[in-house]
N, C-alpha and C. Protein backbone atom coordinates (compact mmCIF):
# COMPACT_ATOMS: atom_id res chain seq x y z
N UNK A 1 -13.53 -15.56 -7.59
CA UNK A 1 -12.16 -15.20 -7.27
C UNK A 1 -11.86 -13.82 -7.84
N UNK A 2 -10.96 -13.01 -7.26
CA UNK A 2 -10.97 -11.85 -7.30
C UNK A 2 -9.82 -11.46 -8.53
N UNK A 3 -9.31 -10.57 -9.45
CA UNK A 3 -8.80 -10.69 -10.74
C UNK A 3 -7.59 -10.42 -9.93
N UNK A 4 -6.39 -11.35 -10.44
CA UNK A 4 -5.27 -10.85 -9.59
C UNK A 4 -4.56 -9.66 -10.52
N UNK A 5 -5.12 -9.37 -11.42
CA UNK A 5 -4.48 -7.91 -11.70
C UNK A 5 -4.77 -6.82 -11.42
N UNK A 6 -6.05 -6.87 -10.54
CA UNK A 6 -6.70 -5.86 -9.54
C UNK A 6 -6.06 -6.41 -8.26
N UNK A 7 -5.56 -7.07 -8.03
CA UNK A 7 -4.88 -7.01 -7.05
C UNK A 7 -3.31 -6.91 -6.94
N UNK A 8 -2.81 -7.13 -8.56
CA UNK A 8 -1.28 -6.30 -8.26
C UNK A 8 -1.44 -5.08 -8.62
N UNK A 9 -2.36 -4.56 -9.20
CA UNK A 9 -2.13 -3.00 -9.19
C UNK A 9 -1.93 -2.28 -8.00
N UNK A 10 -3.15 -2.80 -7.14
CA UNK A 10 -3.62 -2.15 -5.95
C UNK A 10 -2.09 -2.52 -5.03
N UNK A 11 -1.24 -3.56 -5.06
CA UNK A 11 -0.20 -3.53 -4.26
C UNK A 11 1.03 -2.48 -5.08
N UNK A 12 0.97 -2.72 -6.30
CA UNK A 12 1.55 -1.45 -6.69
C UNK A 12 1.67 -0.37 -6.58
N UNK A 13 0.24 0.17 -6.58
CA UNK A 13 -0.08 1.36 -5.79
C UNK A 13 0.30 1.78 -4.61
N UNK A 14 0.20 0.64 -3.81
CA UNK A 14 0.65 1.18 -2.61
C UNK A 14 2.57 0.84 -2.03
N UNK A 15 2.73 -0.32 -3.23
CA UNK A 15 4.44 -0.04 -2.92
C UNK A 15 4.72 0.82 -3.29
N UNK A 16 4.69 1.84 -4.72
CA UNK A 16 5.05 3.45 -4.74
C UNK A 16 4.85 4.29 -3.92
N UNK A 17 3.42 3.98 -3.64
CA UNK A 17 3.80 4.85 -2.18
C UNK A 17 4.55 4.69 -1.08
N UNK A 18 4.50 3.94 -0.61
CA UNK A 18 5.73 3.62 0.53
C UNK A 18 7.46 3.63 -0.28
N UNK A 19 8.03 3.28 -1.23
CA UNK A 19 8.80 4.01 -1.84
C UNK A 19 9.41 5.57 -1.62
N UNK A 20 8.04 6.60 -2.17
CA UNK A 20 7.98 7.58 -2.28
C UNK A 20 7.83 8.32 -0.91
N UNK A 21 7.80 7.24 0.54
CA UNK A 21 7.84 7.67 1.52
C UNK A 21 9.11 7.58 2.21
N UNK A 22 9.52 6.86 1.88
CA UNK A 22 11.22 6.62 1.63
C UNK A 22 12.04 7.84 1.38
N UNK A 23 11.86 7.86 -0.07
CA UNK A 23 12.53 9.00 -0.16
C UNK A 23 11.84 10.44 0.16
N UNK A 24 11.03 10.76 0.78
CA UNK A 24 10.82 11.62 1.28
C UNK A 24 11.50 11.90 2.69
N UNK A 25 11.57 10.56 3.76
CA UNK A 25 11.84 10.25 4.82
C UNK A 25 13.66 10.66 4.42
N UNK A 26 14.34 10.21 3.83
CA UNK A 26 15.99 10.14 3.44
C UNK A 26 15.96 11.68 2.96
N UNK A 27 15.00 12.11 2.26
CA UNK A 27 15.36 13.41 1.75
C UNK A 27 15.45 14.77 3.09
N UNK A 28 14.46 14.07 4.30
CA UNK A 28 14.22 15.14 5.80
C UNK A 28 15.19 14.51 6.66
N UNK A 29 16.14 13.29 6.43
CA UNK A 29 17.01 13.15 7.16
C UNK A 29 16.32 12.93 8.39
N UNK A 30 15.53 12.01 8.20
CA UNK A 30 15.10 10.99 9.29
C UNK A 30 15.09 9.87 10.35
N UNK A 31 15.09 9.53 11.32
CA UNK A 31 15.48 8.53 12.07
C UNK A 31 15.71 7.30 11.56
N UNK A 32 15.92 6.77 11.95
CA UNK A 32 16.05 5.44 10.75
C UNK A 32 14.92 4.46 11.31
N UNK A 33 14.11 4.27 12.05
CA UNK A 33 13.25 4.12 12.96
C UNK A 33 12.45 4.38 12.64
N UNK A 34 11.66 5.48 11.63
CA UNK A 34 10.56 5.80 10.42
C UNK A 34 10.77 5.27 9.04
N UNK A 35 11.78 5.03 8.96
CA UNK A 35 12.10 4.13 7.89
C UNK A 35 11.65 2.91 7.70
N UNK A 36 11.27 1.84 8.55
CA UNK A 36 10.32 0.86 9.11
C UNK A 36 9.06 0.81 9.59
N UNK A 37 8.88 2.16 10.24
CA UNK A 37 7.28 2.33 10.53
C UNK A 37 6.70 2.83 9.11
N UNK A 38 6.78 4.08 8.90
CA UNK A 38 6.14 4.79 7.88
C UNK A 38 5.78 3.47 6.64
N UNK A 39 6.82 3.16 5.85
CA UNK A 39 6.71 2.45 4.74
C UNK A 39 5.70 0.82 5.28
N UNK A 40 6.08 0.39 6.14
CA UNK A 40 4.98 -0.70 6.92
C UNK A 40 3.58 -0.03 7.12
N UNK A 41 3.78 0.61 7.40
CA UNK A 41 2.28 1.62 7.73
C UNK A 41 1.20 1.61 6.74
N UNK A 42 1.98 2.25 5.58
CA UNK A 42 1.24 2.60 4.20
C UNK A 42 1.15 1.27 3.85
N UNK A 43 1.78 0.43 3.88
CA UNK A 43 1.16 -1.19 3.09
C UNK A 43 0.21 -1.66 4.00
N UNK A 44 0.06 -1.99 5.16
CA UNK A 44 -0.75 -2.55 6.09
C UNK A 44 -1.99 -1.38 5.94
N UNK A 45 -1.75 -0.07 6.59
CA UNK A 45 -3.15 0.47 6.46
C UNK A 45 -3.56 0.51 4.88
N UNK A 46 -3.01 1.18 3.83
CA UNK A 46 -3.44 1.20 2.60
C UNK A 46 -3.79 -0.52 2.13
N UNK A 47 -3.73 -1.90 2.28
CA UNK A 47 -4.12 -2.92 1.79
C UNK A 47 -6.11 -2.66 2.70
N UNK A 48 -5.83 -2.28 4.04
CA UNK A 48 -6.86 -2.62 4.89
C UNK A 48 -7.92 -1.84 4.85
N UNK A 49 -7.69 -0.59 4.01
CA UNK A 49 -8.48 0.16 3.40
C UNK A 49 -9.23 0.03 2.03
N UNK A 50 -8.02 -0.68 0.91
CA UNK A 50 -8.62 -0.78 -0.25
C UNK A 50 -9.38 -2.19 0.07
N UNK A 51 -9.37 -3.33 1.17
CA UNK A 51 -10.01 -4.37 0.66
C UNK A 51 -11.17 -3.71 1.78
N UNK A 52 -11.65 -3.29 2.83
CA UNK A 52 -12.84 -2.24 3.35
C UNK A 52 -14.03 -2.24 1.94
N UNK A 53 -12.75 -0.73 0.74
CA UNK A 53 -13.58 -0.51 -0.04
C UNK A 53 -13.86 -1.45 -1.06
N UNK A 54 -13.62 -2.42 -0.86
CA UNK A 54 -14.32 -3.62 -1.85
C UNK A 54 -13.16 -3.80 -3.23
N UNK A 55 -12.26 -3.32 -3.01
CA UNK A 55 -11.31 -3.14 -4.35
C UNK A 55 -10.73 -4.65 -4.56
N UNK A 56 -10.56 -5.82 -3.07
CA UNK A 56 -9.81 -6.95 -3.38
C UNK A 56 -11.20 -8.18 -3.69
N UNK A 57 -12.33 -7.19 -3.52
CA UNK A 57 -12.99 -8.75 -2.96
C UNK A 57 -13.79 -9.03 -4.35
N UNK A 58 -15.27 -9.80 -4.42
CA UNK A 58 -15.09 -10.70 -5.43
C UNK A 58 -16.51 -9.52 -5.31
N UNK A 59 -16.91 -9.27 -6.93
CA UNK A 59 -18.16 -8.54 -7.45
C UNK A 59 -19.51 -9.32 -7.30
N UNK A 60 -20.60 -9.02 -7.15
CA UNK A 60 -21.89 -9.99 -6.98
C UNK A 60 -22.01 -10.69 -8.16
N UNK A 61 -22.27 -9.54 -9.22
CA UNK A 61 -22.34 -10.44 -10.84
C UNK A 61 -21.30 -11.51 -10.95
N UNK A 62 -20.23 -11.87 -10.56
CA UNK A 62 -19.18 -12.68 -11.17
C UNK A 62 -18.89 -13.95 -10.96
């Protein structure tokens, strides 16, 4: 089983980012319509990337 504190970091990681896309998005006075894509975006692609690179899954030794 995979350490779930490697796995709230890694969602951490990527809720700041989508956060920080937020206010980037509010700061350019944006559609409100990227406000839902963008921040969905970064959690769905950024989870589907870090578990790719092996960051969620379980180590051979363990």
């Amino acid at each position: 089983m995979v350490s779930k504190i490697r796995v709230l970091l890694g969602m951490l990681v990527l809720l700041a980012l989508a956060v920080g896309a937020i206010v980037l998005l509010a700061a350019m006075k944006a559609d409100a319509t990227w406000f839902t894509i963008v921040p969905l975006g970064i959690l769905f692609i950024g989870a589907s990337v870090l578990r790719s690179l092996g960051w969620f899954g379980k180590k051979a030794g363990d």
